[in-house]
Protein backbone atom coordinates (compact mmCIF):
# COMPACT_ATOMS: atom_id res chain seq x y z
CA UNK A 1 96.82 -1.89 -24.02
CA UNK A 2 93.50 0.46 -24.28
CA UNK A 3 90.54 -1.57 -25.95
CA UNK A 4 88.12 0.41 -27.78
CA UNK A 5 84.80 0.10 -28.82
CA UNK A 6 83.42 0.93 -31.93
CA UNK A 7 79.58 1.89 -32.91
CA UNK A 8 78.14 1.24 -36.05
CA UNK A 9 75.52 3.90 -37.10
CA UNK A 10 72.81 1.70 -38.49
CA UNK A 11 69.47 2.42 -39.07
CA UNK A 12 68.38 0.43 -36.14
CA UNK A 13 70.33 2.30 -33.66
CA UNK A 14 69.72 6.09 -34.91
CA UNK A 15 67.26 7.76 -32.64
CA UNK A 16 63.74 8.51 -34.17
CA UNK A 17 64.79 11.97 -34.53
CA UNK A 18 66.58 12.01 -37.02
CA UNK A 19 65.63 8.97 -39.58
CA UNK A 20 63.86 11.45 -41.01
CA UNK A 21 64.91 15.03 -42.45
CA UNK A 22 62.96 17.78 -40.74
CA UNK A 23 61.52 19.13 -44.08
CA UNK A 24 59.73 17.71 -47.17
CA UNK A 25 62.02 16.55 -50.04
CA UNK A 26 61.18 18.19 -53.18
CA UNK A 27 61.80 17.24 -57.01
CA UNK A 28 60.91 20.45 -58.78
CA UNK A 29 63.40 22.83 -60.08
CA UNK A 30 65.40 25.08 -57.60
CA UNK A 31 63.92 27.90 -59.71
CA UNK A 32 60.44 27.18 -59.44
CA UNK A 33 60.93 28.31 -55.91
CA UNK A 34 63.98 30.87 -55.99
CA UNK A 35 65.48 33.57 -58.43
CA UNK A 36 68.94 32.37 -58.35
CA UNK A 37 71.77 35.37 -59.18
CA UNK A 38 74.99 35.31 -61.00
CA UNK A 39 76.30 37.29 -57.89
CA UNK A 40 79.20 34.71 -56.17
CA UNK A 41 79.30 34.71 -52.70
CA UNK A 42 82.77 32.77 -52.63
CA UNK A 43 84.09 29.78 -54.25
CA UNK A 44 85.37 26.64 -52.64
CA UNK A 45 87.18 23.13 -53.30
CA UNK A 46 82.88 21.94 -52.82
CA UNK A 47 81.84 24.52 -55.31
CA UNK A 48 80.45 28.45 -55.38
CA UNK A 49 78.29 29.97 -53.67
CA UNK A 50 75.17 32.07 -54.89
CA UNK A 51 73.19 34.62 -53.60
CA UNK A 52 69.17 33.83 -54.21
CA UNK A 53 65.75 34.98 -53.10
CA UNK A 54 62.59 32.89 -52.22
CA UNK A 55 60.11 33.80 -54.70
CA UNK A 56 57.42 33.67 -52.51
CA UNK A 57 59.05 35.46 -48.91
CA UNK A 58 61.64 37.19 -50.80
CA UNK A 59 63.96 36.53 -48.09
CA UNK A 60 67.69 36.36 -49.57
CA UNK A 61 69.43 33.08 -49.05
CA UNK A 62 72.57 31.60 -50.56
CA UNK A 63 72.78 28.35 -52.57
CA UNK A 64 75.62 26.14 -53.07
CA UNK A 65 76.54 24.22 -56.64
CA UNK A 66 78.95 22.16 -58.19
C-alpha cells in the first residue's frame, strides 16, 4: 500500500512571491486603456478572443471575454 501526502495551498504556506500579483489591479474600464476591435482572433468553450491596442504604446495585444 503507497501512502501519500497531500499539501494544502494556504495562504500561510505560499511563498512571498506570489501572494501578490506582479502588477497593479485596476477598476477602470478596459477601454480607458485599449481600443478593443470587433476582429476575432478565435473562439473557445472560455470565450473569444479579440485583437486590441494599448492606447498609449499602441502595441497590439489580444483580450479574452465571455
Amino acid at each position: 500500500m503507497k501512502i501519500h501526502r497531500i499539501f494544502l495551498f494556504r495562504p500561510g504556506n505560499i511563498s512571498e512571491k506570489y501572494r501578490q500579483f506582479p502588477f497593479p489591479t485596476r477598476h477602470n474600464a478596459i477601454t480607458d486603456e485599449y481600443e478593443v476591435s470587433k476582429e476575432s482572433l478565435g473562439v473557445g468553450i472560455n470565450g473569444k478572443v479579440l485583437t486590441c491596442w494599448n492606447r498609449e504604446t499602441k502595441r497590439k495585444c489580444a483580450l479574452k471575454v465571455n
